[in-house]
Protein backbone atom coordinates (compact mmCIF):
# COMPACT_ATOMS: atom_id res chain seq x y z
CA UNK A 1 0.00 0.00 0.00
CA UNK A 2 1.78 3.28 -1.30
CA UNK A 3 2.12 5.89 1.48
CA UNK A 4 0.59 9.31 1.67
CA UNK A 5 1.86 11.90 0.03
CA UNK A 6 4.00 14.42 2.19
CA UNK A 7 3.52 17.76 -0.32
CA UNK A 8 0.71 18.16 -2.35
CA UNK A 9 3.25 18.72 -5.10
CA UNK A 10 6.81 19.39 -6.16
CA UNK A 11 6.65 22.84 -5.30
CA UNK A 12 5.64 22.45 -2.09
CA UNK A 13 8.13 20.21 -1.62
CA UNK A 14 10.82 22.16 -2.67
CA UNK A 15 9.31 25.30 -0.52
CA UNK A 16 9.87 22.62 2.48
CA UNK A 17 13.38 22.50 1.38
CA UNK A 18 14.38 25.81 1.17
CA UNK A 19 12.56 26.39 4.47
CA UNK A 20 15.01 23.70 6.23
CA UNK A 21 18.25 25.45 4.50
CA UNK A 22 17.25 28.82 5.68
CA UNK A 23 16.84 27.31 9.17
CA UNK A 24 19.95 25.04 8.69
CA UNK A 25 22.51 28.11 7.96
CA UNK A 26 20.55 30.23 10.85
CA UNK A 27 21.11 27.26 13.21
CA UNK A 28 24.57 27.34 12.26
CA UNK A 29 25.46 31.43 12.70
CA UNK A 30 23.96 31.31 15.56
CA UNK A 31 26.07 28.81 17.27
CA UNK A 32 29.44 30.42 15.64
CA UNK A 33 27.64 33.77 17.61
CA UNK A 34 27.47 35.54 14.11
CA UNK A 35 24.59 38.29 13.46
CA UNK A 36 21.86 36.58 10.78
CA UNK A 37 22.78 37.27 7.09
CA UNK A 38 21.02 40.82 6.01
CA UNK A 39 17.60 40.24 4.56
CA UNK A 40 18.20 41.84 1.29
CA UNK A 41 21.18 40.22 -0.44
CA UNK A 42 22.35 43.01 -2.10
CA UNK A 43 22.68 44.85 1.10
CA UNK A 44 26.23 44.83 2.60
CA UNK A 45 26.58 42.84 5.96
CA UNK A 46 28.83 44.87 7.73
CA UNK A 47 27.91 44.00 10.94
CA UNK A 48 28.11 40.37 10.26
CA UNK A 49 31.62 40.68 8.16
CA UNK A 50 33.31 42.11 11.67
CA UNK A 51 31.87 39.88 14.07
CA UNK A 52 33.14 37.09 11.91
CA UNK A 53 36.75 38.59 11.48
CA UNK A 54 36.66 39.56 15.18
CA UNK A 55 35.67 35.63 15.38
CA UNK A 56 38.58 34.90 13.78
CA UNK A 57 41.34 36.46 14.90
CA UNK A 58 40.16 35.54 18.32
CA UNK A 59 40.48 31.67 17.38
CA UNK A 60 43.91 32.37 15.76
CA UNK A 61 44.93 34.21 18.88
CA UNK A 62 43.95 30.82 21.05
CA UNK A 63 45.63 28.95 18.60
CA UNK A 64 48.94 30.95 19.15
CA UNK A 65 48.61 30.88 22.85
CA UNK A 66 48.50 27.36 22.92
CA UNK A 67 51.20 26.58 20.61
CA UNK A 68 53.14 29.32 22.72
CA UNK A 69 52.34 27.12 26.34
CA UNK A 70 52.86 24.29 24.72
CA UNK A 71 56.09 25.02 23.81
CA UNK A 72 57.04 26.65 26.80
CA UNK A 73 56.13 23.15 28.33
CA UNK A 74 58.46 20.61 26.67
CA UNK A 75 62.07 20.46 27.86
CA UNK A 76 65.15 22.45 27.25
CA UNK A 77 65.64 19.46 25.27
CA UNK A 78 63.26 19.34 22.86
CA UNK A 79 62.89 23.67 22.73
CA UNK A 80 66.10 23.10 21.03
CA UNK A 81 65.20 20.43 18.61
CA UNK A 82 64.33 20.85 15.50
CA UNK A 83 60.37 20.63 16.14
CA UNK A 84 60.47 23.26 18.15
CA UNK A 85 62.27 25.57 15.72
CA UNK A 86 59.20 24.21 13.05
CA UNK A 87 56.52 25.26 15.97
CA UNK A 88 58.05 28.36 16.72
CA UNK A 89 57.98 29.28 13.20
CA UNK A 90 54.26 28.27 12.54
CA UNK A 91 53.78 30.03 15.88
CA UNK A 92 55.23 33.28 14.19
CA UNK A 93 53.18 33.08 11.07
CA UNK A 94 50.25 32.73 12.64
CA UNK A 95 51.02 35.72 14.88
CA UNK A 96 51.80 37.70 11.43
CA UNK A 97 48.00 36.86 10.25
CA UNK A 98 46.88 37.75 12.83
CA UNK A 99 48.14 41.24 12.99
CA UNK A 100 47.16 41.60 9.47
CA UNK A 101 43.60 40.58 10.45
CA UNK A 102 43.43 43.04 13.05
CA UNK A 103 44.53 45.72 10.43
CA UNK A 104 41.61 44.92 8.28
């Protein structure tokens, strides 16, 4: 016995879909603690543009910190090995971007 039809029609059913997108990439703005996307397109999003480079540069500021602690935990040892010297140069790219970032 064939089931019941969901949406009276393609349309509908692709209205359904859209519907679930829109709530999808809401659902996920909201949880990176971005503003909602302006409702015009055309319209710049300013606000949402600096909260996410703000966003950013705060998660590539963590990420320095912790390479910095995590260096500064090893041994004398291994601070002069050569996977320290490869750390503390990631460590002092990523402090370049983000500087740049913050210049933006």
């Amino acid at each position: 016995m064939p089931q019941p039809r969901k949406y009276a029609n393609r349309a509908d059913q692709q209205a359904a879909y859209r519907q679930r997108q829109t709530r999808e990439r809401e659902a996920l703005l909201a949880s990176k603690g971005l503003p909602l996307l302006p409702a015009i397109a055309n319209i710049p999003g300013h606000a949402r543009w600096n909260a996410m480079l703000l966003y950013a540069q705060t998660l590539l500021n963590d990420a320095a910190d912790e390479m910095q602690e995590y260096h500064d935990d090893r041994s004398e040892q291994w601070q002069e090995s050569e996977k320290a010297e490869e750390l503390l140069a990631k460590l002092e790219l990523l402090q370049g971007v983000a500087d740049q970032l913050q210049e933006i």
